[in-house]
PDB file of N, CA and C in Angstrom:
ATOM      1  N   UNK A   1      90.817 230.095 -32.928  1.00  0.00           N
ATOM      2  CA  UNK A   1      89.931 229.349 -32.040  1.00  0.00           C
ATOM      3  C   UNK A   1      90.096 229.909 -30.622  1.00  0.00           C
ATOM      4  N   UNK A   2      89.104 230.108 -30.033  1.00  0.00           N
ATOM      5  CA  UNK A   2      89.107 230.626 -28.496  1.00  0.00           C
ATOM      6  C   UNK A   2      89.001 229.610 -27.022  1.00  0.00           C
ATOM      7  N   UNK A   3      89.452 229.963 -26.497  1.00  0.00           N
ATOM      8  CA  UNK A   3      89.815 228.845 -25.274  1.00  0.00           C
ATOM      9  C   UNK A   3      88.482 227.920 -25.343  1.00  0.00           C
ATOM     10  N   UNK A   4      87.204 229.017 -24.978  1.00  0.00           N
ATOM     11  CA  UNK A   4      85.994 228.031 -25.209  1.00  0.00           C
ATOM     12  C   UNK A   4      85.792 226.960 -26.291  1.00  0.00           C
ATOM     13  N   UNK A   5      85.869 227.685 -27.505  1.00  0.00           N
ATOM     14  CA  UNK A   5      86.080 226.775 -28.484  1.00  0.00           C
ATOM     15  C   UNK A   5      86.864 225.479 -28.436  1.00  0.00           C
ATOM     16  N   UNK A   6      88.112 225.530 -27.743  1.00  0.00           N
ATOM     17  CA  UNK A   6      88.722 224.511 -27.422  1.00  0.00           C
ATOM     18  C   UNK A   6      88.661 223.689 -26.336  1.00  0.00           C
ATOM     19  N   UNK A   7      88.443 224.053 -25.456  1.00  0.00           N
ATOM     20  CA  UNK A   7      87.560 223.340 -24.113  1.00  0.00           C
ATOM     21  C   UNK A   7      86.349 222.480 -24.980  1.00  0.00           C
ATOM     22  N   UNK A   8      84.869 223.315 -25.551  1.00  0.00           N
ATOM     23  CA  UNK A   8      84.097 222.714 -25.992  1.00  0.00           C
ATOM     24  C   UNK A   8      84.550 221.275 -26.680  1.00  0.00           C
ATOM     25  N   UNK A   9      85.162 221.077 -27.729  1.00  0.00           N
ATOM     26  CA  UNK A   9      85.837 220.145 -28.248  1.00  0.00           C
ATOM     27  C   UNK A   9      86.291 219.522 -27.157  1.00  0.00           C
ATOM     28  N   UNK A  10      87.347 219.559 -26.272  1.00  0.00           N
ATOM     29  CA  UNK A  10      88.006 218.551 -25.558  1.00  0.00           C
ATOM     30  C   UNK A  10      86.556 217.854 -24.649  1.00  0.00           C
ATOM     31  N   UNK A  11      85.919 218.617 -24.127  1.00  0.00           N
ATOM     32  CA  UNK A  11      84.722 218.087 -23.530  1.00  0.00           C
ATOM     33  C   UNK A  11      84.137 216.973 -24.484  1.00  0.00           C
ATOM     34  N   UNK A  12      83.595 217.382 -25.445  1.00  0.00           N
ATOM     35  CA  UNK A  12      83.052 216.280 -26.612  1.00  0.00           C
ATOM     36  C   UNK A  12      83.630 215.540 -26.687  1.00  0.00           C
ATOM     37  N   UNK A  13      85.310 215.234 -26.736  1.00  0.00           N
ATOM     38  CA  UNK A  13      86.503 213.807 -27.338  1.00  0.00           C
ATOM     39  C   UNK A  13      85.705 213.505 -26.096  1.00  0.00           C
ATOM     40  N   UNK A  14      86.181 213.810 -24.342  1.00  0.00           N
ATOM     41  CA  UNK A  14      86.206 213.440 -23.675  1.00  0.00           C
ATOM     42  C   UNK A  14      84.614 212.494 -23.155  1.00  0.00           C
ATOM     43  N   UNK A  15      83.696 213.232 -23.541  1.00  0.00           N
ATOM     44  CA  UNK A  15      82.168 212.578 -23.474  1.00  0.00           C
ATOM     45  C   UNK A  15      82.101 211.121 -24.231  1.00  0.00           C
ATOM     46  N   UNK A  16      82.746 211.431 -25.505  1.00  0.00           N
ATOM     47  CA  UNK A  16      82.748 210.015 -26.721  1.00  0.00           C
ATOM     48  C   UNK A  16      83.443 209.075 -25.837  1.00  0.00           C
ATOM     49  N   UNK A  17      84.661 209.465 -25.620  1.00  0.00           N
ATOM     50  CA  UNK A  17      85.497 208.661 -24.262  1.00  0.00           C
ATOM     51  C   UNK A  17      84.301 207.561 -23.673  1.00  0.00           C
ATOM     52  N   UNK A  18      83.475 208.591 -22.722  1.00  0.00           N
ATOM     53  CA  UNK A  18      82.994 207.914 -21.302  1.00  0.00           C
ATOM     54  C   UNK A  18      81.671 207.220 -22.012  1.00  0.00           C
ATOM     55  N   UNK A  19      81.559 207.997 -22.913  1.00  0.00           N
ATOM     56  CA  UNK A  19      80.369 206.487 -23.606  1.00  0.00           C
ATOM     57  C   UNK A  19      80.648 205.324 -24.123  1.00  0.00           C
ATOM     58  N   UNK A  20      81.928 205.302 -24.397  1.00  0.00           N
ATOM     59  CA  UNK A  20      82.784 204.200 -25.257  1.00  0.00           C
ATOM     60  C   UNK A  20      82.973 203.074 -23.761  1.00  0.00           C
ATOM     61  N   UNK A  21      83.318 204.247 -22.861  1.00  0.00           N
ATOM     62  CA  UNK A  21      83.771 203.181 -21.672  1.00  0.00           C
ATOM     63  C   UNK A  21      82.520 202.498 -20.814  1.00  0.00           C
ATOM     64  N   UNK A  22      81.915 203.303 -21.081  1.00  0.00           N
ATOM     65  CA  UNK A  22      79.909 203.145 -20.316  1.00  0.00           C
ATOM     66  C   UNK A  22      79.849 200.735 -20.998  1.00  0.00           C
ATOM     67  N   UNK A  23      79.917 202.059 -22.511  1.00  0.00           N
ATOM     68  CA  UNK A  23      78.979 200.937 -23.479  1.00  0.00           C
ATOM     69  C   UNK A  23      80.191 199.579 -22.886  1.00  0.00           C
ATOM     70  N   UNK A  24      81.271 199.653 -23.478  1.00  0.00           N
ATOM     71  CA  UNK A  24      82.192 198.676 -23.031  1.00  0.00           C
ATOM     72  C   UNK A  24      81.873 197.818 -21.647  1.00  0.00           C
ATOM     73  N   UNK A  25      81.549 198.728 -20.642  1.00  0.00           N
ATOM     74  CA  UNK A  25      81.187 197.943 -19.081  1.00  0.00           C
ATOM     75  C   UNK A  25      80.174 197.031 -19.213  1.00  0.00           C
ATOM     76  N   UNK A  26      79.207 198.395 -19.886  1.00  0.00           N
ATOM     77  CA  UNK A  26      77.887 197.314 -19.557  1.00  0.00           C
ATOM     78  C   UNK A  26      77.470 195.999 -20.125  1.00  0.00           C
ATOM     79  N   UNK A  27      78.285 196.094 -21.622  1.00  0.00           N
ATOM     80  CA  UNK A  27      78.765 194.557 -22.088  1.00  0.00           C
ATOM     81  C   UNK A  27      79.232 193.614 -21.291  1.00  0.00           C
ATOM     82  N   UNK A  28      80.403 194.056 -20.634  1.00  0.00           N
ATOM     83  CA  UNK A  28      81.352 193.413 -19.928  1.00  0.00           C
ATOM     84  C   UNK A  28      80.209 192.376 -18.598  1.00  0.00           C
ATOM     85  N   UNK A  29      78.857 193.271 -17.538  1.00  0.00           N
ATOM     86  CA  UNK A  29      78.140 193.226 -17.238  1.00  0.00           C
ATOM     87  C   UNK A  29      77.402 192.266 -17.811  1.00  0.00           C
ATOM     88  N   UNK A  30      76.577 192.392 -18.948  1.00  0.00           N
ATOM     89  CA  UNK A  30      75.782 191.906 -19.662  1.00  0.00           C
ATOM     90  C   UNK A  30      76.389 190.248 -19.882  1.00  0.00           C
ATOM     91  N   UNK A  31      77.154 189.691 -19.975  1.00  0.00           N
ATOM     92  CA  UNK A  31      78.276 188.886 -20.394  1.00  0.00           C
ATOM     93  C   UNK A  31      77.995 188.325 -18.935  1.00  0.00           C
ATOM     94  N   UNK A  32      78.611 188.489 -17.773  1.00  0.00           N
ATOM     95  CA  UNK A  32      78.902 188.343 -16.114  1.00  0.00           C
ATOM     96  C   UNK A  32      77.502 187.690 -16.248  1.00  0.00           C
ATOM     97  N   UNK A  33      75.976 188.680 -16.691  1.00  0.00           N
ATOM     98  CA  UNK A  33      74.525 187.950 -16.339  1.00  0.00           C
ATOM     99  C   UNK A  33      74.560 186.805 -17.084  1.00  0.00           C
ATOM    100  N   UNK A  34      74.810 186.659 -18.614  1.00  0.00           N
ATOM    101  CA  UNK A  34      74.387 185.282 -19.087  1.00  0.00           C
ATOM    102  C   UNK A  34      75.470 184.025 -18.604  1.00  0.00           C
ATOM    103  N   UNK A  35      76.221 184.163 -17.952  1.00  0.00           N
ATOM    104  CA  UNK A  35      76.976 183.108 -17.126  1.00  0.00           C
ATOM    105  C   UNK A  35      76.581 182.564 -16.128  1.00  0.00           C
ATOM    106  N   UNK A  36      75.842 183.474 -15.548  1.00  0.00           N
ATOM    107  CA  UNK A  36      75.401 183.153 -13.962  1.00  0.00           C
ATOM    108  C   UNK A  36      74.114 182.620 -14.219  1.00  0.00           C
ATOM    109  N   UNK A  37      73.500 183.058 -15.659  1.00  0.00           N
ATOM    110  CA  UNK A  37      72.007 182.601 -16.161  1.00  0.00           C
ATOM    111  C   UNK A  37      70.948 182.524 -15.049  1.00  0.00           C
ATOM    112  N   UNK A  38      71.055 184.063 -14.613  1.00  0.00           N
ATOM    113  CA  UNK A  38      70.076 184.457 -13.566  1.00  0.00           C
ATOM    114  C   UNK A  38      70.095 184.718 -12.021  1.00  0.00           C
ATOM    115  N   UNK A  39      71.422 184.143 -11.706  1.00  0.00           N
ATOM    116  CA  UNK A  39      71.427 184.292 -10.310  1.00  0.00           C
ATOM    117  C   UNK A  39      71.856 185.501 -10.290  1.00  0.00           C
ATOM    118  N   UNK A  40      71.995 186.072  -8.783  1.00  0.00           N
ATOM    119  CA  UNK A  40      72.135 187.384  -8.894  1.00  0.00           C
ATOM    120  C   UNK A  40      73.801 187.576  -8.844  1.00  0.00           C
ATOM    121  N   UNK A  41      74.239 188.426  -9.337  1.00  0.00           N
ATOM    122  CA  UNK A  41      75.493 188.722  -9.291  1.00  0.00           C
ATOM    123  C   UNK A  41      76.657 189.357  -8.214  1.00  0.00           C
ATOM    124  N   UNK A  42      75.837 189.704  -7.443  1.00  0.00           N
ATOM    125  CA  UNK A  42      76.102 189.584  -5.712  1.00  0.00           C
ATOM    126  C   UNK A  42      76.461 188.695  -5.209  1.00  0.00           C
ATOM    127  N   UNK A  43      75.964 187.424  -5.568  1.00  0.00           N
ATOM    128  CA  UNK A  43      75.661 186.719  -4.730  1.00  0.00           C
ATOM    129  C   UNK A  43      77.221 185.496  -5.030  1.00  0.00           C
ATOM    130  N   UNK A  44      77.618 185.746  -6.408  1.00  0.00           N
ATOM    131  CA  UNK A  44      78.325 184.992  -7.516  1.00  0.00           C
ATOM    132  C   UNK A  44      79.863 185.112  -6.979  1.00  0.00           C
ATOM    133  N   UNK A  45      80.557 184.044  -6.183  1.00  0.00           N
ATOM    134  CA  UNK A  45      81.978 183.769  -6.450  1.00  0.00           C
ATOM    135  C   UNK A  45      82.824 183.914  -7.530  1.00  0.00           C
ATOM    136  N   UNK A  46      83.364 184.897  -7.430  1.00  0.00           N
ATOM    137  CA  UNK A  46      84.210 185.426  -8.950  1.00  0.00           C
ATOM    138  C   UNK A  46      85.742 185.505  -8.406  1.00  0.00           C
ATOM    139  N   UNK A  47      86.878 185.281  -9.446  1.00  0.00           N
ATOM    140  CA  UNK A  47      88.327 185.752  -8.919  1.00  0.00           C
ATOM    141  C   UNK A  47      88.218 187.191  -9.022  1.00  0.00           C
ATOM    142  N   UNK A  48      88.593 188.025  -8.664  1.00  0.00           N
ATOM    143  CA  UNK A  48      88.657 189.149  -8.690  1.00  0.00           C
ATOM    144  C   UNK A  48      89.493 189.607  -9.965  1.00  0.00           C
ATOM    145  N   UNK A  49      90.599 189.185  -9.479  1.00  0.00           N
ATOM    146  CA  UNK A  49      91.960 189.200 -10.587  1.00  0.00           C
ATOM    147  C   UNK A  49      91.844 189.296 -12.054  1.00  0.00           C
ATOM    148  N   UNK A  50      90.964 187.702 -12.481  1.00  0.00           N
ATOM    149  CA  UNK A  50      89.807 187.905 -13.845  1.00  0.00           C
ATOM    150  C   UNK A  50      89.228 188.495 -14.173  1.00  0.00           C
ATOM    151  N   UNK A  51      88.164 189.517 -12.970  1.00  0.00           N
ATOM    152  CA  UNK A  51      87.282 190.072 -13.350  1.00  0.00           C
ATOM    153  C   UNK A  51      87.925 191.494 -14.054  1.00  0.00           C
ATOM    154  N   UNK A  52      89.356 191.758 -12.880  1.00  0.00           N
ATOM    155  CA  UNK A  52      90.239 193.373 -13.679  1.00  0.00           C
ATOM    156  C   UNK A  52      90.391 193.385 -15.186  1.00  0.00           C
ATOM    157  N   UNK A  53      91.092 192.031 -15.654  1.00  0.00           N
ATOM    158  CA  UNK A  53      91.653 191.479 -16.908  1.00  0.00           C
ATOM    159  C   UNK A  53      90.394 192.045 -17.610  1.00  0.00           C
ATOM    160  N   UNK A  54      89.015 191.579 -17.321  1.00  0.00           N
ATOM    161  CA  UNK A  54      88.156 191.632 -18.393  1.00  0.00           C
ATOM    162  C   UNK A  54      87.505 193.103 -18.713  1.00  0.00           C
ATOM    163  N   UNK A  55      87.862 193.860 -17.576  1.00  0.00           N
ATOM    164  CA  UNK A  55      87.814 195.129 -17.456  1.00  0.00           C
ATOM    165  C   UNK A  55      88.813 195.742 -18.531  1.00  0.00           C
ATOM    166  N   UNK A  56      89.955 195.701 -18.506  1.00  0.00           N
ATOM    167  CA  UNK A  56      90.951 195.885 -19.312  1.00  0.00           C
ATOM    168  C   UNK A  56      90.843 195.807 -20.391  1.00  0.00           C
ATOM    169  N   UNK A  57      90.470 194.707 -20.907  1.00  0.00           N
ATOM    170  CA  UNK A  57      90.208 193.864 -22.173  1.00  0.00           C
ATOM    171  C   UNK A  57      88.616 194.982 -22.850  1.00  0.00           C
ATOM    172  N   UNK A  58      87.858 194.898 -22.353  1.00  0.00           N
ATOM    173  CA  UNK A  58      86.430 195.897 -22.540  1.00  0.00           C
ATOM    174  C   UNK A  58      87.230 196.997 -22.926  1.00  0.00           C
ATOM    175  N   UNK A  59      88.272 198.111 -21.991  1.00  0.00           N
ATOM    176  CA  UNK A  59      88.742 199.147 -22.330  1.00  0.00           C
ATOM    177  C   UNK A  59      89.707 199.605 -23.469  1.00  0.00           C
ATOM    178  N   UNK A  60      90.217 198.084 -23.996  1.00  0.00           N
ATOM    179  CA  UNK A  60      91.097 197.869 -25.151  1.00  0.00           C
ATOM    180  C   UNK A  60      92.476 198.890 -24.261  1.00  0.00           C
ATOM    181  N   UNK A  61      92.515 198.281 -23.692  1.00  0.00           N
ATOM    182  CA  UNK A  61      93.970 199.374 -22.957  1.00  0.00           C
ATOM    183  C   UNK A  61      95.425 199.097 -23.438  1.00  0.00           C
ATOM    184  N   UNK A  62      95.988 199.475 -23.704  1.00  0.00           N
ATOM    185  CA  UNK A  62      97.682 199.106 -23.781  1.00  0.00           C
ATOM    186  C   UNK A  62      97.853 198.069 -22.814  1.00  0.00           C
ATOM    187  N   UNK A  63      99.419 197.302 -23.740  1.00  0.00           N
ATOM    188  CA  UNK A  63      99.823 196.845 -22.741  1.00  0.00           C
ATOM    189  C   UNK A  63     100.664 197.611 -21.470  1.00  0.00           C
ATOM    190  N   UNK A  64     100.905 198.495 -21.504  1.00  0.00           N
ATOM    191  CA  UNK A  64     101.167 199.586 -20.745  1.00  0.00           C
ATOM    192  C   UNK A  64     100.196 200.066 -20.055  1.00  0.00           C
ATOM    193  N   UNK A  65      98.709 200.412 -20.319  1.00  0.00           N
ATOM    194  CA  UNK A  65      98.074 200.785 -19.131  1.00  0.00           C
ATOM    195  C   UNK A  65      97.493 199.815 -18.230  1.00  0.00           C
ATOM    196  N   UNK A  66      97.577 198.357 -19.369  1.00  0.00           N
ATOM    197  CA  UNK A  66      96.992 197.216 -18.360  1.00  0.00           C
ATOM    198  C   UNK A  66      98.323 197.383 -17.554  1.00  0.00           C
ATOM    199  N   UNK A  67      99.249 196.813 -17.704  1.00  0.00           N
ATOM    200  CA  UNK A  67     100.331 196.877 -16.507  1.00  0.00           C
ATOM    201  C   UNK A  67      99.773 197.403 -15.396  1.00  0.00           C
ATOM    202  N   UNK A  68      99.926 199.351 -15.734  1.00  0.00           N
ATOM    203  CA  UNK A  68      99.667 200.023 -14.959  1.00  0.00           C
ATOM    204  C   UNK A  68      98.444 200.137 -13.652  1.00  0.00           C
ATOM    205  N   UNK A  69      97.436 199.417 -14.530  1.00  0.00           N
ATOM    206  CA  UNK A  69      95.904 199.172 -14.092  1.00  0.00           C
ATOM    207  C   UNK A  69      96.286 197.972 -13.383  1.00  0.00           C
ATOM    208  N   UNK A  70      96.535 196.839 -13.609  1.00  0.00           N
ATOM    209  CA  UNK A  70      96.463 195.358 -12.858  1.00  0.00           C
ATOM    210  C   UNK A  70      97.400 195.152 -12.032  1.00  0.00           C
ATOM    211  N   UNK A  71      98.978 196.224 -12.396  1.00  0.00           N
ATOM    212  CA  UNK A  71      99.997 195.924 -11.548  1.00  0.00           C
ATOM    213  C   UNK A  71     100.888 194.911 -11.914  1.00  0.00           C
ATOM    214  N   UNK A  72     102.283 194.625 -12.179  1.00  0.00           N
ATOM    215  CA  UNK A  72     102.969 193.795 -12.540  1.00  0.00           C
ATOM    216  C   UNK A  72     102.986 192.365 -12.018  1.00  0.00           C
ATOM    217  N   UNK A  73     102.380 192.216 -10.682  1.00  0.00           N
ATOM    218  CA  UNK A  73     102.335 191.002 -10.748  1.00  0.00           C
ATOM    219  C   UNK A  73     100.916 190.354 -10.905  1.00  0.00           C
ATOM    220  N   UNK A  74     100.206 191.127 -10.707  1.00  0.00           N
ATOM    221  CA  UNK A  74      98.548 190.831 -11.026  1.00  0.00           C
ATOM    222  C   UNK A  74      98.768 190.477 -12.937  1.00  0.00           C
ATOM    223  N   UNK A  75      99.508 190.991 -13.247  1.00  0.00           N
ATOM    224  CA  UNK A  75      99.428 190.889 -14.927  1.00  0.00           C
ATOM    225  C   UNK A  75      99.929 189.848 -15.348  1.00  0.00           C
ATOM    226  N   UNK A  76     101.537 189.680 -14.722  1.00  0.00           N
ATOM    227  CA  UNK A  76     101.845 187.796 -14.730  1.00  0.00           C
ATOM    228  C   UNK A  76     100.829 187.002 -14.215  1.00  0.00           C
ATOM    229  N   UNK A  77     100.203 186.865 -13.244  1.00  0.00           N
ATOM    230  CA  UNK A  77      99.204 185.386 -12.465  1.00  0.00           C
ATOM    231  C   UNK A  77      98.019 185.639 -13.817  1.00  0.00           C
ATOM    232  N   UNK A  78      97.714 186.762 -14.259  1.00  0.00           N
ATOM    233  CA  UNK A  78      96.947 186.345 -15.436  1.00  0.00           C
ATOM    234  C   UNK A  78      97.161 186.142 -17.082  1.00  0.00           C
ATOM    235  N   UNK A  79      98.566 186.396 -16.961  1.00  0.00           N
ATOM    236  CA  UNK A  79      98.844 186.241 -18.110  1.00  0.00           C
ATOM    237  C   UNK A  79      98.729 184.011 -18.371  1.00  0.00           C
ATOM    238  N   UNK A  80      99.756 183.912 -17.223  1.00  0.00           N
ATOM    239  CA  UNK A  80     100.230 182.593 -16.637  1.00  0.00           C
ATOM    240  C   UNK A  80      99.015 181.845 -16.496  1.00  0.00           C
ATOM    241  N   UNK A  81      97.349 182.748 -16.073  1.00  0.00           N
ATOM    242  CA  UNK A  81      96.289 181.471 -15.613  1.00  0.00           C
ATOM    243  C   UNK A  81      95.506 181.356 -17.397  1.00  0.00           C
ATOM    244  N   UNK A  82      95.573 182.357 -18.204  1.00  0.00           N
ATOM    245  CA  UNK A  82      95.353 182.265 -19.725  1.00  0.00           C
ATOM    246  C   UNK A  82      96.167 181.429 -20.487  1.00  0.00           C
ATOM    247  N   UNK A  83      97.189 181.337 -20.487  1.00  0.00           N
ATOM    248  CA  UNK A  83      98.094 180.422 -21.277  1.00  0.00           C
ATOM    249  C   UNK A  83      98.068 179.079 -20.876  1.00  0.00           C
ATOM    250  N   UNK A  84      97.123 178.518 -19.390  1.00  0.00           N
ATOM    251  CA  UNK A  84      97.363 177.644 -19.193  1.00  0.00           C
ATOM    252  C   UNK A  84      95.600 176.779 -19.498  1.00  0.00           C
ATOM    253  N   UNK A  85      94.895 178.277 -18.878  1.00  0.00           N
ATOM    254  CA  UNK A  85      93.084 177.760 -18.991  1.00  0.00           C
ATOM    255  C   UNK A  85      92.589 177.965 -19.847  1.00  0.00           C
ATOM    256  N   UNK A  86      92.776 178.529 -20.816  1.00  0.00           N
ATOM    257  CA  UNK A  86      92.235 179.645 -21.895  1.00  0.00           C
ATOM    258  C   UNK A  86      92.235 179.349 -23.348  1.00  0.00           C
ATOM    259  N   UNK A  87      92.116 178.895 -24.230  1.00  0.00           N
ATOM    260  CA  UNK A  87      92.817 178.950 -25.334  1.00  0.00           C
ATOM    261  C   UNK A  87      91.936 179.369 -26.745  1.00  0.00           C
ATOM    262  N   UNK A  88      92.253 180.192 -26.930  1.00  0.00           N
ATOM    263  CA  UNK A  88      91.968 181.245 -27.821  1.00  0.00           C
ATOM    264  C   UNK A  88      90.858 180.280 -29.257  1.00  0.00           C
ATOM    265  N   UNK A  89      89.733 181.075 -29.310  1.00  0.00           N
ATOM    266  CA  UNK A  89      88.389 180.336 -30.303  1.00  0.00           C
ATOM    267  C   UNK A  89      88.880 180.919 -31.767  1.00  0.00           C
ATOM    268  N   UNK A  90      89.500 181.890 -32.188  1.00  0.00           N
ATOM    269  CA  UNK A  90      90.423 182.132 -33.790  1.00  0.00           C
ATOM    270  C   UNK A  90      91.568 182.438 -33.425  1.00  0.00           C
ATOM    271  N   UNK A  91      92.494 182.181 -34.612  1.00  0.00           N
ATOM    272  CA  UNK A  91      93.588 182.425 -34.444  1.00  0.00           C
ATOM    273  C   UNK A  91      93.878 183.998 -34.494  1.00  0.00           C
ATOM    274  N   UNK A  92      95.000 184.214 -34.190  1.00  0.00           N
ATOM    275  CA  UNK A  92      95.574 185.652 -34.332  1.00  0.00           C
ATOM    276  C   UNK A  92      95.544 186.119 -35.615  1.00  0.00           C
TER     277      UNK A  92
END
């Protein structure tokens, strides 16, 4: 296999990647509109903090890259505001 050959490929994993992450957002998005049920999303008081989590959650990330992504203590205040607001619609 020749460098190109192998570049080509890593380009392709890497494309599947950014569509996986595209499609994932714009769900994530799509989700944000039917809450607000029309208002504009600009305009919408959100925690921020939540909004990373759900980012995370869309990306299916480790618990290791969420860490990394939210930061250790951003990851406790949401672990801590889920266990307390949250409670899970099936079981594990």
């Amino acid at each position: 296999m020749t460098i190109q050959q192998s570049l080509k490929i890593k380009t392709n994993y890497r494309n599947l990647d950014r569509a996986q992450m595209l499609s994932a957002l714009a769900m994530l998005r799509k989700q944000c509109q039917e809450i607000v049920k029309g208002e504009s999303l600009l305009e919408v008081a959100s925690p921020i903090g939540l909004l990373l989590a759900d980012v995370a959650e869309k990306l299916e990330l480790t618990t290791q890259e969420r860490r990394k992504f939210l930061g250790e203590k951003l990851q406790k205040e949401v672990d801590a505001y889920l266990n307390t607001h949250v409670k899970r619609k099936l079981p594990l």
